[in-house]
N, C-alpha and C. Protein backbone atom coordinates (compact mmCIF):
# COMPACT_ATOMS: atom_id res chain seq x y z
N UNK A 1 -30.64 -1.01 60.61
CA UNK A 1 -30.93 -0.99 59.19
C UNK A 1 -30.33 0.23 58.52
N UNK A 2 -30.13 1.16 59.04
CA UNK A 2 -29.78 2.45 58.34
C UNK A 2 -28.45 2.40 58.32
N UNK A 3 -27.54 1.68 59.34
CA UNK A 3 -26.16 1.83 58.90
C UNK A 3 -25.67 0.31 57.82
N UNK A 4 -26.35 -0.29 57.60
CA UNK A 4 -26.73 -0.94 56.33
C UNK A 4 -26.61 -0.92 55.08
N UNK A 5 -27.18 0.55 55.17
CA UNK A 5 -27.58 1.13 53.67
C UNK A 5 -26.37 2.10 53.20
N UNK A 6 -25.70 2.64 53.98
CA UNK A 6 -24.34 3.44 53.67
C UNK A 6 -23.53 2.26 53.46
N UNK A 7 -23.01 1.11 54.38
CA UNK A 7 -22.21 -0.12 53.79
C UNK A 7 -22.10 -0.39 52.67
N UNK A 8 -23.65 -0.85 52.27
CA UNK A 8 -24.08 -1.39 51.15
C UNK A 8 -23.48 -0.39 49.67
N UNK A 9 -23.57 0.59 49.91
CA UNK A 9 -23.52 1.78 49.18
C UNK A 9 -22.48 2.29 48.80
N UNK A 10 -21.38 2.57 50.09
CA UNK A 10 -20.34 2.47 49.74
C UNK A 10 -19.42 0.94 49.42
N UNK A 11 -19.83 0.38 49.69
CA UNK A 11 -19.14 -1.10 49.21
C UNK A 11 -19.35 -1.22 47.75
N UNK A 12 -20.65 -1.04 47.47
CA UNK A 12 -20.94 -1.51 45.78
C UNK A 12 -20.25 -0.27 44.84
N UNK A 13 -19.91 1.16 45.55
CA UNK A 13 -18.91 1.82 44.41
C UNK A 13 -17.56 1.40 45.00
N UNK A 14 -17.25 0.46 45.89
CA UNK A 14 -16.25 0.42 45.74
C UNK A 14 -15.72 -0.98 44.84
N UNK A 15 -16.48 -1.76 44.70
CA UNK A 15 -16.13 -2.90 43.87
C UNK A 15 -16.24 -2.04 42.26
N UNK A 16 -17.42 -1.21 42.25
CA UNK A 16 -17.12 -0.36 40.80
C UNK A 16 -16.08 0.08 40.23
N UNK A 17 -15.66 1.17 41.12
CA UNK A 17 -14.13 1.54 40.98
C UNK A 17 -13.09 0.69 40.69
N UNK A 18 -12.92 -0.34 41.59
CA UNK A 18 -12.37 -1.56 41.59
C UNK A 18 -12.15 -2.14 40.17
N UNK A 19 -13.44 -2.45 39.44
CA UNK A 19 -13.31 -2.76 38.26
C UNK A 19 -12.95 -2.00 37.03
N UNK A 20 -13.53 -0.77 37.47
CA UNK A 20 -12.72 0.94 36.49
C UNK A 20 -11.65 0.52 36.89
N UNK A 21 -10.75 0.55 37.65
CA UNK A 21 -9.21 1.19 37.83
C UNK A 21 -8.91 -0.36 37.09
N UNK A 22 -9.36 -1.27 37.14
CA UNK A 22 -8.86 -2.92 36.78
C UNK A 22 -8.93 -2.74 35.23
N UNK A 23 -9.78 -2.39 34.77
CA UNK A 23 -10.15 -1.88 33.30
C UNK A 23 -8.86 -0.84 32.54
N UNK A 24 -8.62 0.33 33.19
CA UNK A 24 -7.92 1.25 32.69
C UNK A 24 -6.33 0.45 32.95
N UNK A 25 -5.99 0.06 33.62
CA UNK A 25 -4.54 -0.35 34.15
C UNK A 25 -4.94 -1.91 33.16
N UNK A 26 -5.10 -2.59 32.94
CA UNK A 26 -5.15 -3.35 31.62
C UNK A 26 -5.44 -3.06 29.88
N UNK A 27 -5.64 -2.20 30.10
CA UNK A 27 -6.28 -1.44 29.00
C UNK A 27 -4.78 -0.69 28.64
N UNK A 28 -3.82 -0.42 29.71
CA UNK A 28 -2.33 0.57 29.59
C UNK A 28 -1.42 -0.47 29.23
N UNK A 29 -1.77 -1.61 30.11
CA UNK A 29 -0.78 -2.93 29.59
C UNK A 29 -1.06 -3.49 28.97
N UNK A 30 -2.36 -3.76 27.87
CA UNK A 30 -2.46 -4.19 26.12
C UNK A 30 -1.95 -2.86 25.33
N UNK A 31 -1.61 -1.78 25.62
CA UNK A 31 -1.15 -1.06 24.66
C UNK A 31 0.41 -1.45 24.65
N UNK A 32 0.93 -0.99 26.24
CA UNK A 32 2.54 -1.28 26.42
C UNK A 32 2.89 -2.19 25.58
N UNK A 33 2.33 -3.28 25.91
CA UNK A 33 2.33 -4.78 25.82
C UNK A 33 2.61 -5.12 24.41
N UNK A 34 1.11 -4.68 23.74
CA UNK A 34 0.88 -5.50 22.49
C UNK A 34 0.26 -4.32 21.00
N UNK A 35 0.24 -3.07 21.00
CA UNK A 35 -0.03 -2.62 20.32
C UNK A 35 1.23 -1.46 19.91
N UNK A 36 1.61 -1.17 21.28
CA UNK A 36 2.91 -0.72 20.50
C UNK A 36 4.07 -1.15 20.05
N UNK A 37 4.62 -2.86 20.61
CA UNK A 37 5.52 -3.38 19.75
C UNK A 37 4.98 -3.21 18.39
N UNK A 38 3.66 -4.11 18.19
CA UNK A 38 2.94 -4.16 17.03
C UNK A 38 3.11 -3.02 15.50
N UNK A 39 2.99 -1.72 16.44
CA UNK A 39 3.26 -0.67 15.56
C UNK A 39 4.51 -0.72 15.33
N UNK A 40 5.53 -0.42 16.01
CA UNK A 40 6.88 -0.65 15.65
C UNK A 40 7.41 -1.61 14.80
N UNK A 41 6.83 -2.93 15.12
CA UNK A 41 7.60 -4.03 14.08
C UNK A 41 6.86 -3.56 12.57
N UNK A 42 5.63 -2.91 12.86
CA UNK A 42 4.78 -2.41 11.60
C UNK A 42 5.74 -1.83 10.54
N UNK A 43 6.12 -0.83 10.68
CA UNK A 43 6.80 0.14 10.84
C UNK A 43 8.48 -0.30 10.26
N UNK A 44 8.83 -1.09 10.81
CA UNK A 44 10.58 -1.99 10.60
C UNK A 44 9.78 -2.44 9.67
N UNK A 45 8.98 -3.19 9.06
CA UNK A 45 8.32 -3.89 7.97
C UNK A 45 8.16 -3.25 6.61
N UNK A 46 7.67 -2.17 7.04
CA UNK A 46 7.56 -0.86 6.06
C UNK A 46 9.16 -0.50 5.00
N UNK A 47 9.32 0.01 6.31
CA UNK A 47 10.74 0.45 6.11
C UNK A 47 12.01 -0.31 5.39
N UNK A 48 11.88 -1.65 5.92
CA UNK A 48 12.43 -2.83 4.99
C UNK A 48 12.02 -3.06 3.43
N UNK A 49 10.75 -2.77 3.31
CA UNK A 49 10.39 -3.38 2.18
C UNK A 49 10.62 -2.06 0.82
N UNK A 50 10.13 -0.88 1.56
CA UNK A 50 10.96 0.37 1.01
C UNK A 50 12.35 0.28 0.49
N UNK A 51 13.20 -0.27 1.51
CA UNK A 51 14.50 -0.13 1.28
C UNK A 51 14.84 -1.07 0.04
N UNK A 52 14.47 -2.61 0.16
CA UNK A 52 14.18 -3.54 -0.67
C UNK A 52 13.80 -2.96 -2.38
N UNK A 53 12.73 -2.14 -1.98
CA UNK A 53 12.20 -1.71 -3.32
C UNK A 53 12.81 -0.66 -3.94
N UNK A 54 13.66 0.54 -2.84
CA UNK A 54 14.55 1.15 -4.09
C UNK A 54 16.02 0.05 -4.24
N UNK A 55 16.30 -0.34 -3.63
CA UNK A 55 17.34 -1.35 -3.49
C UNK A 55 17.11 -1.71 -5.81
N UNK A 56 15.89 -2.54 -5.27
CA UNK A 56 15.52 -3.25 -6.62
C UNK A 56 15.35 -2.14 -8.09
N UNK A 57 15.00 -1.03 -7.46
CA UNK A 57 14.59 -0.50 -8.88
C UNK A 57 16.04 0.36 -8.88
N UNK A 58 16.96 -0.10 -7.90
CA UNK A 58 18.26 0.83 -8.61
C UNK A 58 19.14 -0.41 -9.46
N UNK A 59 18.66 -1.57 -9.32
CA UNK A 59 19.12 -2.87 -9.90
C UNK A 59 19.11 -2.70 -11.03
N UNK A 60 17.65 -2.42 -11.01
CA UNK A 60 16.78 -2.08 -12.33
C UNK A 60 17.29 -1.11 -13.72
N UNK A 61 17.67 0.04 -12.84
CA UNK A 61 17.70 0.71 -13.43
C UNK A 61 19.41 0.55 -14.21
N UNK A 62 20.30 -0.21 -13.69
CA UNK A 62 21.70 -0.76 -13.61
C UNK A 62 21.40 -1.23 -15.16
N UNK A 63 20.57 -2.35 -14.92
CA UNK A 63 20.18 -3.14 -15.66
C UNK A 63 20.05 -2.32 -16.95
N UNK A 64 18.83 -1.92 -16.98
CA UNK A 64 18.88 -0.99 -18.12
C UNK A 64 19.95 0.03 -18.64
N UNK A 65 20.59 0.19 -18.34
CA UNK A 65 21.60 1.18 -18.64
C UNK A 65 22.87 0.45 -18.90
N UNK A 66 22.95 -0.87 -18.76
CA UNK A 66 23.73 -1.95 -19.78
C UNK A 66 23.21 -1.88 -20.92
N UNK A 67 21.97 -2.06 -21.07
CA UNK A 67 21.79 -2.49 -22.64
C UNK A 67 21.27 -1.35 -23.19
């Protein structure tokens, strides 16, 4: 019975751990994965629509300076 209780003991932190290290190493590959493309295309989105918008208000300003 007593060498039982160390088994038991160490077995159940080891399925713990098990699930920590399973946790953190998925937790690294939804960032890799999916939050930092995410930011990046964020980001190209930004930056596009910026460009777009002085793009437009130098149109703009074209514009006005015809009439």
């Amino acid at each position: 019975m007593s060498s039982l209780v160390p088994l038991v003991y160490y077995g159940g932190f080891l399925v713990l751990f098990f699930f920590w290290i399973y946790g953190i190493v998925s937790f690294v590959l939804d960032l890799k994965n999916k939050v930092v493309p995410g930011i990046k295309q964020y980001r190209r989105g930004r930056a596009r629509q910026k460009g777009e918008q002085e793009r437009e208000s130098e149109r703009d300003e074209k514009e006005q300076q015809l009439y």
